[in-house]
N, C-alpha and C. Protein backbone atom coordinates (compact mmCIF):
# COMPACT_ATOMS: atom_id res chain seq x y z
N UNK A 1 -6.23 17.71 -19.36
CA UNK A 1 -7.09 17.17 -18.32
C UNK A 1 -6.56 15.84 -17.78
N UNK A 2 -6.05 15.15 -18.78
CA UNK A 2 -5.47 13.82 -18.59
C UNK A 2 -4.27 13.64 -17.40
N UNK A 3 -3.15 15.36 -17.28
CA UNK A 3 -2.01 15.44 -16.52
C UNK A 3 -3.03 15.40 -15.32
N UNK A 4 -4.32 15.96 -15.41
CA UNK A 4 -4.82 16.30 -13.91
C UNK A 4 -5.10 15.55 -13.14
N UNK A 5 -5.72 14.54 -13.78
CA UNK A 5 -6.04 13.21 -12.84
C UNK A 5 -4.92 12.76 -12.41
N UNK A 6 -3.60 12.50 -13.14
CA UNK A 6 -2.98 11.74 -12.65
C UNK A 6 -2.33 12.35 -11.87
N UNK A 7 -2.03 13.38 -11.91
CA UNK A 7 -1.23 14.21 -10.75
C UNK A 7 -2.50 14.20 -9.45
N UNK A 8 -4.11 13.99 -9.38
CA UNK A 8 -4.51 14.03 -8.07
C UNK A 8 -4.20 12.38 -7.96
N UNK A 9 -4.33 11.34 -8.63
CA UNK A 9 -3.92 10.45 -8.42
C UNK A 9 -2.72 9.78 -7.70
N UNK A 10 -1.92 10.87 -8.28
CA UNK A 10 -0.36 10.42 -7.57
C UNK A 10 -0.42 11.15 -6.06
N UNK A 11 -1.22 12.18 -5.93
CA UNK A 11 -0.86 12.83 -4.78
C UNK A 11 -2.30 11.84 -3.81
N UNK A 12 -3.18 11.03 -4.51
CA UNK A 12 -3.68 10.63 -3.58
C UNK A 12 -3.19 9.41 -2.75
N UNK A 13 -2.59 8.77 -3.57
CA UNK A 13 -1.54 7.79 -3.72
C UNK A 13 -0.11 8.27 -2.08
N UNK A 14 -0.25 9.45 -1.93
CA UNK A 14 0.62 9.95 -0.96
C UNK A 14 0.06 9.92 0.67
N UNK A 15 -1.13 9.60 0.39
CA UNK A 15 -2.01 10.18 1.62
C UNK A 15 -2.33 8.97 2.21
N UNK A 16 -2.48 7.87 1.98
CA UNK A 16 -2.72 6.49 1.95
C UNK A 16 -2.01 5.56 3.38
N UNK A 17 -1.08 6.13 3.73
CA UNK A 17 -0.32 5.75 4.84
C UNK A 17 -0.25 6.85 5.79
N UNK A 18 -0.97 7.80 5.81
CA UNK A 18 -0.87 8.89 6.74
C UNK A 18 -2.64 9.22 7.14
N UNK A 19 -2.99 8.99 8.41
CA UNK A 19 -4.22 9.48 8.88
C UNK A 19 -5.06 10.59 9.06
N UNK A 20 -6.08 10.90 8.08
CA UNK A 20 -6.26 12.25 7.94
C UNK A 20 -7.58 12.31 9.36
N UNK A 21 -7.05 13.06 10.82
CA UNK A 21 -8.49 12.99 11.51
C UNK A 21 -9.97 13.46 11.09
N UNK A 22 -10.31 12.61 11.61
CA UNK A 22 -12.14 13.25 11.54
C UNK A 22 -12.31 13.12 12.87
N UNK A 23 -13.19 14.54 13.59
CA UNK A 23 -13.01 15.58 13.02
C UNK A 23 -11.46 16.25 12.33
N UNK A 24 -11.58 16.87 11.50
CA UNK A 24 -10.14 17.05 11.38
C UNK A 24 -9.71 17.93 12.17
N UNK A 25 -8.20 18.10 12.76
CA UNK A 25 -7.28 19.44 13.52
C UNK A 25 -6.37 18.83 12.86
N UNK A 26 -5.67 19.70 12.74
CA UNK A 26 -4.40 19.87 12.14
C UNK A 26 -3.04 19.86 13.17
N UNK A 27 -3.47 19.87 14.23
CA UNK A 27 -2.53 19.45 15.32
C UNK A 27 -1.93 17.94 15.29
N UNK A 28 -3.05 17.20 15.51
CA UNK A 28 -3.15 16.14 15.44
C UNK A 28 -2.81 15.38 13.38
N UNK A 29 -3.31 15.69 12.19
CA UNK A 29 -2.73 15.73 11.46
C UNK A 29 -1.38 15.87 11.25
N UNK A 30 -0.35 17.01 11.63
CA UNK A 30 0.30 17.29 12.02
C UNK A 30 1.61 16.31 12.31
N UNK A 31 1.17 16.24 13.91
CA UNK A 31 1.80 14.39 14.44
C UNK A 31 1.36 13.46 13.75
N UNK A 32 0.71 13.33 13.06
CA UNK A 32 0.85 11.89 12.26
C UNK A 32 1.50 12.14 10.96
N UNK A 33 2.18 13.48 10.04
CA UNK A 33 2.87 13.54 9.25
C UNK A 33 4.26 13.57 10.10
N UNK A 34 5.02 13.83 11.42
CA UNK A 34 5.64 13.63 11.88
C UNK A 34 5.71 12.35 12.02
N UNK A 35 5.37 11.05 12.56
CA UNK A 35 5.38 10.34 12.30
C UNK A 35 5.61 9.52 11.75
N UNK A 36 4.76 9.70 9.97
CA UNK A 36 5.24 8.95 8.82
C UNK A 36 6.76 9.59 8.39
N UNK A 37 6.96 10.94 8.46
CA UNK A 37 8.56 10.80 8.56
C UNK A 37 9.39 10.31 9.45
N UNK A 38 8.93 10.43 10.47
CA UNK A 38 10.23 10.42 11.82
C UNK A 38 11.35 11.24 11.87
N UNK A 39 10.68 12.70 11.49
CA UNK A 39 11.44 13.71 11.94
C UNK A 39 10.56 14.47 12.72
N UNK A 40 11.48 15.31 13.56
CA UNK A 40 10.47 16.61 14.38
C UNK A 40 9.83 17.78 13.64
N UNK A 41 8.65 18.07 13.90
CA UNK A 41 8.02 18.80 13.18
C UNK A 41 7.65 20.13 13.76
N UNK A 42 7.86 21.23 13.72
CA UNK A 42 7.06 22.39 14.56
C UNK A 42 6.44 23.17 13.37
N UNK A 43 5.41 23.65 13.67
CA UNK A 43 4.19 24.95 13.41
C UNK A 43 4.14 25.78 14.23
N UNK A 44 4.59 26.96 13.06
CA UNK A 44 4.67 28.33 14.18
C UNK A 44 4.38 29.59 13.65
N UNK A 45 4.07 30.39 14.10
CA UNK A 45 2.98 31.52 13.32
C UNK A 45 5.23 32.21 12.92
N UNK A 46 4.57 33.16 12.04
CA UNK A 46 5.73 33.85 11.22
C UNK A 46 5.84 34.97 12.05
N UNK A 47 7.18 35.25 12.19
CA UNK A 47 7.20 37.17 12.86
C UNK A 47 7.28 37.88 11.52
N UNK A 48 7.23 37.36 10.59
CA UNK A 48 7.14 38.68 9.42
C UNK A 48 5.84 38.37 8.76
N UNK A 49 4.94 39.99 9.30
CA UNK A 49 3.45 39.17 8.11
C UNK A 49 3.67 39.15 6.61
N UNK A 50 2.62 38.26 5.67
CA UNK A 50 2.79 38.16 4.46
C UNK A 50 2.56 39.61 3.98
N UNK A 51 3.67 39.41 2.50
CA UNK A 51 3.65 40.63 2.09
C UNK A 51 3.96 40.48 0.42
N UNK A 52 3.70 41.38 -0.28
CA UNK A 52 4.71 40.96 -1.60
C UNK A 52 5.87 40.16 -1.55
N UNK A 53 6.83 40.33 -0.26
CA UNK A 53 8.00 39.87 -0.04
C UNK A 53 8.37 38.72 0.54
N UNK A 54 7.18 38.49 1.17
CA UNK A 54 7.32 37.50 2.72
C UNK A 54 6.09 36.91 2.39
N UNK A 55 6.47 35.06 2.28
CA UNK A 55 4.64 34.47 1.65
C UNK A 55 4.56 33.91 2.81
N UNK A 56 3.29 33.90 2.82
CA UNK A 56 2.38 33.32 3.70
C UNK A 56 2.75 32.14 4.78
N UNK A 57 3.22 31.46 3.85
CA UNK A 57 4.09 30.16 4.66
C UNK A 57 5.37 29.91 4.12
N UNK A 58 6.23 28.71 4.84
CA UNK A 58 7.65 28.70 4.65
C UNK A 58 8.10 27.45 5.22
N UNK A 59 8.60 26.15 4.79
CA UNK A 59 9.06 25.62 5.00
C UNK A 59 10.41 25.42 5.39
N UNK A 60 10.90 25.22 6.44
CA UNK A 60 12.64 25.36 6.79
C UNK A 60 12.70 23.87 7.20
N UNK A 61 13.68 22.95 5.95
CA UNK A 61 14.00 21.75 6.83
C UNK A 61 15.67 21.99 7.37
N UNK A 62 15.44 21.43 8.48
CA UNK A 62 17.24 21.50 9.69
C UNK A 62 17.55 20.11 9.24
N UNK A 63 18.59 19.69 10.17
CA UNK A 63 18.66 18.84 9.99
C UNK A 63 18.53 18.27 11.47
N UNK A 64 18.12 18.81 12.49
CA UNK A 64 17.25 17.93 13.68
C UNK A 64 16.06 18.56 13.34
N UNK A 65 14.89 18.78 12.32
CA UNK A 65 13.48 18.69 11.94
C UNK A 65 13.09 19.05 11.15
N UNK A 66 11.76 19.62 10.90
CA UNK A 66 11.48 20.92 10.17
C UNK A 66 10.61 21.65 10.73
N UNK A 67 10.44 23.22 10.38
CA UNK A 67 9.94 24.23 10.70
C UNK A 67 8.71 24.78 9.55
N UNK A 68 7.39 24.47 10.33
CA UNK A 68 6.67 25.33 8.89
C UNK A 68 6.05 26.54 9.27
N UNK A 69 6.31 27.96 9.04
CA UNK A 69 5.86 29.21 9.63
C UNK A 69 4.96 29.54 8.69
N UNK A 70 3.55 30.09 9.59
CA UNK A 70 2.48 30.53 8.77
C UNK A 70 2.11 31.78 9.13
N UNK A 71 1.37 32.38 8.16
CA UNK A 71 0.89 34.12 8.59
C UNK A 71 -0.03 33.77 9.58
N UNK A 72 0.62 34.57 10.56
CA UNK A 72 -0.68 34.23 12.00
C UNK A 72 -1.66 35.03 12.15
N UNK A 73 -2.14 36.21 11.06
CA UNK A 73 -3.17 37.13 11.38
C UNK A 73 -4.05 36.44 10.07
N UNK A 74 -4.41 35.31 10.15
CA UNK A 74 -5.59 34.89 9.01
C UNK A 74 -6.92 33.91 9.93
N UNK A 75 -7.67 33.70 8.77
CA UNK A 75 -8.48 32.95 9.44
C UNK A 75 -7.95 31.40 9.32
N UNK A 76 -9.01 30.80 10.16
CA UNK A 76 -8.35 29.11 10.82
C UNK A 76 -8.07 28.76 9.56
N UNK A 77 -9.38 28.63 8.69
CA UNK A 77 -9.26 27.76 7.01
C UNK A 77 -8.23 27.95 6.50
N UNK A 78 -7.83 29.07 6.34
CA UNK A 78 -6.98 29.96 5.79
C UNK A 78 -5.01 29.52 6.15
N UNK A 79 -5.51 29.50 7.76
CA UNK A 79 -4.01 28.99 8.07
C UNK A 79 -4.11 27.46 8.05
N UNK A 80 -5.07 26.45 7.99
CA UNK A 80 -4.97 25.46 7.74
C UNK A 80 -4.58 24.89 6.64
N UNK A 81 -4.63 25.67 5.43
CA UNK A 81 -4.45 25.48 3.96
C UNK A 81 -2.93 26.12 3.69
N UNK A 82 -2.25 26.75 4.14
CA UNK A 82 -0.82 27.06 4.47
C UNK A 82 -0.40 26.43 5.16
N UNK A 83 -0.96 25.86 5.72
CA UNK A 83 0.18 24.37 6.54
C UNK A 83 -0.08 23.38 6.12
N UNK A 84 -0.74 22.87 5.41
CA UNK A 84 -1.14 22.02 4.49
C UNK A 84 -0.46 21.90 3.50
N UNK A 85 -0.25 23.10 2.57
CA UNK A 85 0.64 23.13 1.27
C UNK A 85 2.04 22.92 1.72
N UNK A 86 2.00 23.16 3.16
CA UNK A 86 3.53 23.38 3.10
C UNK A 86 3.91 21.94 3.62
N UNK A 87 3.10 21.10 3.98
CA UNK A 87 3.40 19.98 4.31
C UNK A 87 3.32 18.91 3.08
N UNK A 88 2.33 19.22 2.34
CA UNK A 88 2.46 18.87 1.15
C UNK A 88 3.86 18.53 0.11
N UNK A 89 4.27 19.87 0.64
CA UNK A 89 5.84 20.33 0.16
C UNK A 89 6.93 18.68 0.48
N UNK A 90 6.97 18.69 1.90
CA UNK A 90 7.34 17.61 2.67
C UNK A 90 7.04 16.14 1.96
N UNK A 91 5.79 15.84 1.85
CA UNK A 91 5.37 14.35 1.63
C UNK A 91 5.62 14.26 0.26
N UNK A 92 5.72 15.66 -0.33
CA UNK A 92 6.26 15.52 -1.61
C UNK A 92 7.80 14.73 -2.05
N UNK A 93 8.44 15.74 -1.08
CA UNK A 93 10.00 15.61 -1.10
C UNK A 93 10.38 16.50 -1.79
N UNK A 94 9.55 17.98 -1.71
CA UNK A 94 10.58 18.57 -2.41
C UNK A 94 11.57 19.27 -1.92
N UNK A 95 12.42 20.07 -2.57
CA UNK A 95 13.40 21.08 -1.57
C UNK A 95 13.82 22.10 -2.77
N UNK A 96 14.42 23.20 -1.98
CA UNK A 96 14.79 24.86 -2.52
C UNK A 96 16.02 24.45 -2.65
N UNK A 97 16.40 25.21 -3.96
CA UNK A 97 17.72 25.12 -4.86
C UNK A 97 19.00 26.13 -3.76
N UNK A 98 17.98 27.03 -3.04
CA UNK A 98 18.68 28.17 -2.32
C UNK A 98 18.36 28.00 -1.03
N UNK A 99 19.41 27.84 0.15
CA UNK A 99 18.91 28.16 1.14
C UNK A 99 19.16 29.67 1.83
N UNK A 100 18.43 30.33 2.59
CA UNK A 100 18.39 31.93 3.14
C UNK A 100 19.17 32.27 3.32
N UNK A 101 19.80 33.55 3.64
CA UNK A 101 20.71 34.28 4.10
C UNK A 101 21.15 33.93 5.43
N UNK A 102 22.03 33.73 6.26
CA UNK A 102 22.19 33.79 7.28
C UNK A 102 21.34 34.65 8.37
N UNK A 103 21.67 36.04 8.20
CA UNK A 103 20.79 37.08 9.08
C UNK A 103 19.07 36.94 8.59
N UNK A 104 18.62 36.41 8.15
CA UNK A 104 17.58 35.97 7.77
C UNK A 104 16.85 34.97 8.59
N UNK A 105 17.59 33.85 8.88
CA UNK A 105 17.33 32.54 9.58
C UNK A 105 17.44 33.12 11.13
N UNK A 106 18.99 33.81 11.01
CA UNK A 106 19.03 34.58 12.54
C UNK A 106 17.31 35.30 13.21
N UNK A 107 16.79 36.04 12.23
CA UNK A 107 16.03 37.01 12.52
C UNK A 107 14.74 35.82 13.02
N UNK A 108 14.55 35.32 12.06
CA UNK A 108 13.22 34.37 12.23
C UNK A 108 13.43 33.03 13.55
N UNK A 109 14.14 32.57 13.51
CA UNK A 109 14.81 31.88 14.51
C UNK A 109 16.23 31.85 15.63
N UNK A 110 15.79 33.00 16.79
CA UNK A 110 17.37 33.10 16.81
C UNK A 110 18.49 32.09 17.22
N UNK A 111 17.51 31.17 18.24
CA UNK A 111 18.74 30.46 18.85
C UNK A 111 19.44 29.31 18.03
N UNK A 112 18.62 29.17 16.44
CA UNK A 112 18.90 27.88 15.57
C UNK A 112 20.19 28.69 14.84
N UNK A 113 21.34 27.66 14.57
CA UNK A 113 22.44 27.55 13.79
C UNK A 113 22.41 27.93 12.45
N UNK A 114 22.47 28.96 11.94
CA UNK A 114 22.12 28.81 10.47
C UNK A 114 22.28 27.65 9.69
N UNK A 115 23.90 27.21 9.99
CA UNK A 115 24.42 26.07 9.08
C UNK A 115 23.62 24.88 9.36
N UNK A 116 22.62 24.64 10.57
CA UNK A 116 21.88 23.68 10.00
C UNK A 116 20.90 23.61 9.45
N UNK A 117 20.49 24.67 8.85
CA UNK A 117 19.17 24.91 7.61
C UNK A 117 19.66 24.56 6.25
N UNK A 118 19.41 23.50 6.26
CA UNK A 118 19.50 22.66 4.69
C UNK A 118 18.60 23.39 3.77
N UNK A 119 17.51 23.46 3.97
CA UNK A 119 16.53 24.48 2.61
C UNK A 119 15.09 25.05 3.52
N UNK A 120 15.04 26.20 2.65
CA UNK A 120 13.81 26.63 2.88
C UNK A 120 13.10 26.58 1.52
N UNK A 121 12.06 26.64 2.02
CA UNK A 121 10.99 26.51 0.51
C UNK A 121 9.55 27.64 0.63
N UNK A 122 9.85 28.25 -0.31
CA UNK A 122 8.68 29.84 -0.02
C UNK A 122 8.05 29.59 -1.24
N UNK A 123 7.09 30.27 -1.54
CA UNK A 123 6.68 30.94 -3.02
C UNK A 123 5.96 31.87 -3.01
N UNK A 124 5.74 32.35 -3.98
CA UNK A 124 4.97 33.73 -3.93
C UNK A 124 4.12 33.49 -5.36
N UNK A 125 3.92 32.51 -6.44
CA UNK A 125 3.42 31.84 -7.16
C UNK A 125 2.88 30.51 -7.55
N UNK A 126 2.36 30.45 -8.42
CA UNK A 126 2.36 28.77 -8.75
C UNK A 126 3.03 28.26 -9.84
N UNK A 127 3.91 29.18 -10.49
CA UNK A 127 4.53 28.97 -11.95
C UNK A 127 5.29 27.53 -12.02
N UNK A 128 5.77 26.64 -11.04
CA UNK A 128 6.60 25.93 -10.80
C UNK A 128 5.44 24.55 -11.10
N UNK A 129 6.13 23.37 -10.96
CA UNK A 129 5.35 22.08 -11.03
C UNK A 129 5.33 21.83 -9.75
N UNK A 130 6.28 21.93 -9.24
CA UNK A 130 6.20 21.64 -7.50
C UNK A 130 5.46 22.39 -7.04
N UNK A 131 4.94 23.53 -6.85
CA UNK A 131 3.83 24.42 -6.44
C UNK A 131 2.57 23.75 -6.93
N UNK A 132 2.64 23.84 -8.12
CA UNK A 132 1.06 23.38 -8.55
C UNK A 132 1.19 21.68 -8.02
N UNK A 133 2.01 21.00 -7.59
CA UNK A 133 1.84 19.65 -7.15
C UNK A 133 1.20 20.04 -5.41
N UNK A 134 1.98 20.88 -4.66
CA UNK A 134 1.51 20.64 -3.31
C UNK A 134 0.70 21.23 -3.20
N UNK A 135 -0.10 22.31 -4.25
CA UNK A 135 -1.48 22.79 -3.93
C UNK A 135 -2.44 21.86 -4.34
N UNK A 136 -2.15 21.11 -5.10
CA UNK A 136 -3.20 19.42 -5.27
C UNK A 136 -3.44 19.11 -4.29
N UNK A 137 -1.87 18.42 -3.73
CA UNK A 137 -2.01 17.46 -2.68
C UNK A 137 -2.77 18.43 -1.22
N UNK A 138 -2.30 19.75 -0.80
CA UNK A 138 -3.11 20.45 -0.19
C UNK A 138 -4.11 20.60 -0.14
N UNK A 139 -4.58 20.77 -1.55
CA UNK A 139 -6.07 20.75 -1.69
C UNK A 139 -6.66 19.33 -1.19
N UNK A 140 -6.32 18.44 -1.75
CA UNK A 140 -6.66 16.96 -1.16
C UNK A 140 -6.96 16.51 0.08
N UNK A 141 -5.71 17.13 0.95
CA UNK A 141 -5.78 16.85 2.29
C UNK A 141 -7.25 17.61 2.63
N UNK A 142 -7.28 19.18 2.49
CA UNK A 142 -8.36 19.65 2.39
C UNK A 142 -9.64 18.88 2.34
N UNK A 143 -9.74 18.33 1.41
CA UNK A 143 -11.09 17.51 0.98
C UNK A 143 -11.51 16.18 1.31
N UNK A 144 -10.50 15.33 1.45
CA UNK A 144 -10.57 14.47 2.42
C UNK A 144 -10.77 14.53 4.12
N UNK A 145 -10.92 15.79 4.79
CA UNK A 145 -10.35 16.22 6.01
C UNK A 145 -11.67 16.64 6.12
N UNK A 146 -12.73 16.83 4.86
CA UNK A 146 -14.12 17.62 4.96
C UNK A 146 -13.99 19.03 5.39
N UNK A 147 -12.80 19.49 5.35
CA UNK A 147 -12.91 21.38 5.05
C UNK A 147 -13.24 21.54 3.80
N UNK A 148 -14.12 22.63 3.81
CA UNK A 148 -14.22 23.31 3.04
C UNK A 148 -14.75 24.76 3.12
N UNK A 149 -14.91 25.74 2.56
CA UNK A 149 -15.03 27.20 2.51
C UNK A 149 -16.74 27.24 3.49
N UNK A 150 -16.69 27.85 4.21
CA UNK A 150 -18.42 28.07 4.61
C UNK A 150 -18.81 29.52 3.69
N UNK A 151 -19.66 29.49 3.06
CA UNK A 151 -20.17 30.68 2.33
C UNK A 151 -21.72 30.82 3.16
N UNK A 152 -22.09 32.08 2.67
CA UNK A 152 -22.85 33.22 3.85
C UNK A 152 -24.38 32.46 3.32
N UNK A 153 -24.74 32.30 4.73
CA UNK A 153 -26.41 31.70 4.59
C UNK A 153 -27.63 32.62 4.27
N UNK A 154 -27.39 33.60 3.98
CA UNK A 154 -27.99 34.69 3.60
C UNK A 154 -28.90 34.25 1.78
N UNK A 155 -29.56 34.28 1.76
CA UNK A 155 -30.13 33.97 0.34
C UNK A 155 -30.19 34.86 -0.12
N UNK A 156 -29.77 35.64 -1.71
CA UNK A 156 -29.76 36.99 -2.35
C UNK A 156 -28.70 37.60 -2.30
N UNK A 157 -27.78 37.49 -1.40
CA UNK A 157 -26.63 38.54 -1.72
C UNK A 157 -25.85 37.97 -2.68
N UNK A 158 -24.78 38.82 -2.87
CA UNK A 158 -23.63 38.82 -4.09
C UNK A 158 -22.94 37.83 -3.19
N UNK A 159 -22.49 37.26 -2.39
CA UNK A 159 -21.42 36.60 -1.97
C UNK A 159 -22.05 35.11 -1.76
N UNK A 160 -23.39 35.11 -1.60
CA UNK A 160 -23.77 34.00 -1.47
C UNK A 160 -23.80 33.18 -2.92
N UNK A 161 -24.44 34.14 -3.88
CA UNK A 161 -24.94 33.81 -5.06
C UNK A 161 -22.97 33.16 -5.83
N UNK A 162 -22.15 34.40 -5.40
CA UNK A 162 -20.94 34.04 -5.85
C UNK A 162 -20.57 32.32 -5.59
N UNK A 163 -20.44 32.32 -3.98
CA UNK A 163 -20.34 30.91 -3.90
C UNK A 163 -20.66 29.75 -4.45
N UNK A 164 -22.34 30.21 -4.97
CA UNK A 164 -22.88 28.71 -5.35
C UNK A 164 -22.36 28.86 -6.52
N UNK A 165 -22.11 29.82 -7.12
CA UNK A 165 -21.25 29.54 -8.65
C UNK A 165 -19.49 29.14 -8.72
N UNK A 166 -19.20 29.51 -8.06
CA UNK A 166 -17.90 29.86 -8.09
C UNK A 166 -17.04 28.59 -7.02
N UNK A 167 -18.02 28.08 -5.94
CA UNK A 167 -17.35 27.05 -4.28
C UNK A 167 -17.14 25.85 -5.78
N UNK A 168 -16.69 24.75 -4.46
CA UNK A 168 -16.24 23.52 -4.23
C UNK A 168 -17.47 22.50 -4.88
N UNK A 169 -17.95 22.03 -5.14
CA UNK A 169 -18.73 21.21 -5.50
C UNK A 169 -19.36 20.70 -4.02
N UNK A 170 -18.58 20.34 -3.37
CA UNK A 170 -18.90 19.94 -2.01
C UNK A 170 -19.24 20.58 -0.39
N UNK A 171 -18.65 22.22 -1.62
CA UNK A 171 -19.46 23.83 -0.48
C UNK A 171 -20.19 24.13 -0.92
N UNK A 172 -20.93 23.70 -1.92
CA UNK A 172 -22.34 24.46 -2.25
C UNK A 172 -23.25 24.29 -0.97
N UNK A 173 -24.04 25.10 -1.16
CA UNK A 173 -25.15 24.99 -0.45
C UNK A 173 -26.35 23.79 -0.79
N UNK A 174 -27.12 23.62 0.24
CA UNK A 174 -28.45 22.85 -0.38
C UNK A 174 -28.89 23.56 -1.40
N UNK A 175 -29.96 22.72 -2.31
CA UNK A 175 -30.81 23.50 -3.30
C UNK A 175 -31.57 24.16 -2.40
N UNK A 176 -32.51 25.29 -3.46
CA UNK A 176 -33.05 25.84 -2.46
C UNK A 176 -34.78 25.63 -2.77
């Protein structure tokens, strides 16, 4: 429990010089993590949907920016929290031991150079420390940003009842 705090600690510790909007968009979020780097930043839905093979999001840093591609058939929350982690990734500093295949980078981006894709960064787990670090700090941004899950206003069903057991501390519902 002790690693946990300090790892939200350190990742809160990250957020501190970067403006999280209220209301939040992530557009605007966005440009202000551009910013605190001073590199170019684009968000762009993925041409390959997620799959066993192909995750959800993907970080590609170039070396004129970076690229973060998200599954574009989800909901907003949903793609907000994949661009989030993956920016996370970023303020982290982390980077992939491997960068893609050539015809790979071709396919997803055609007119970019392969050779200037320094790393991409995918996962398809959390087994790693760096994963479980930018889903903190993701989560964080999250919670500071006041997203959180809307669960069904319906009183009595299974999904509602799930929520109040199962949400955010800060998606529960009122008492009732």
């Amino acid at each position: 429990m002790n690693d946990l705090k300090r790892l939200r600690a350190a990742c809160k510790a990250r957020l501190r010089d970067i403006e999280i909007p209220r209301p939040f968009d992530l557009d605007v979020f966005a440009e202000n993590v551009q910013a605190h780097r001073n590199r170019p930043l684009f968000i762009l839905p993925s041409l390959v949907p997620a799959s066993d093979k192909s995750p959800y999001g993907t970080w590609w840093a170039t070396r004129g920016g970076d690229f973060i591609f998200h599954e574009p058939h989800t909901t907003p929350l949903h793609r907000a929290q994949i661009v989030l982690h993956e920016l996370a990734h970023m303020l982290l500093g982390h980077s992939a031991a491997v960068v893609i295949d050539a015809d790979i980078s071709r396919s997803a981006l055609p007119d970019l150079d392969p050779e200037v894709v320094e790393s991409i960064l995918h996962r398809h787990d959390y087994d790693t420390p760096e994963e479980r670090e930018a889903e903190m700090l993701g989560s964080l941004m999250l919670e500071e940003a006041g997203l959180t899950p809307a669960f069904p206003a319906a009183q009595g069903d299974v999904l509602s009842r799930l929520g109040d057991v199962l949400g955010h501390p800060r998606g529960k519902r009122g008492s009732r």
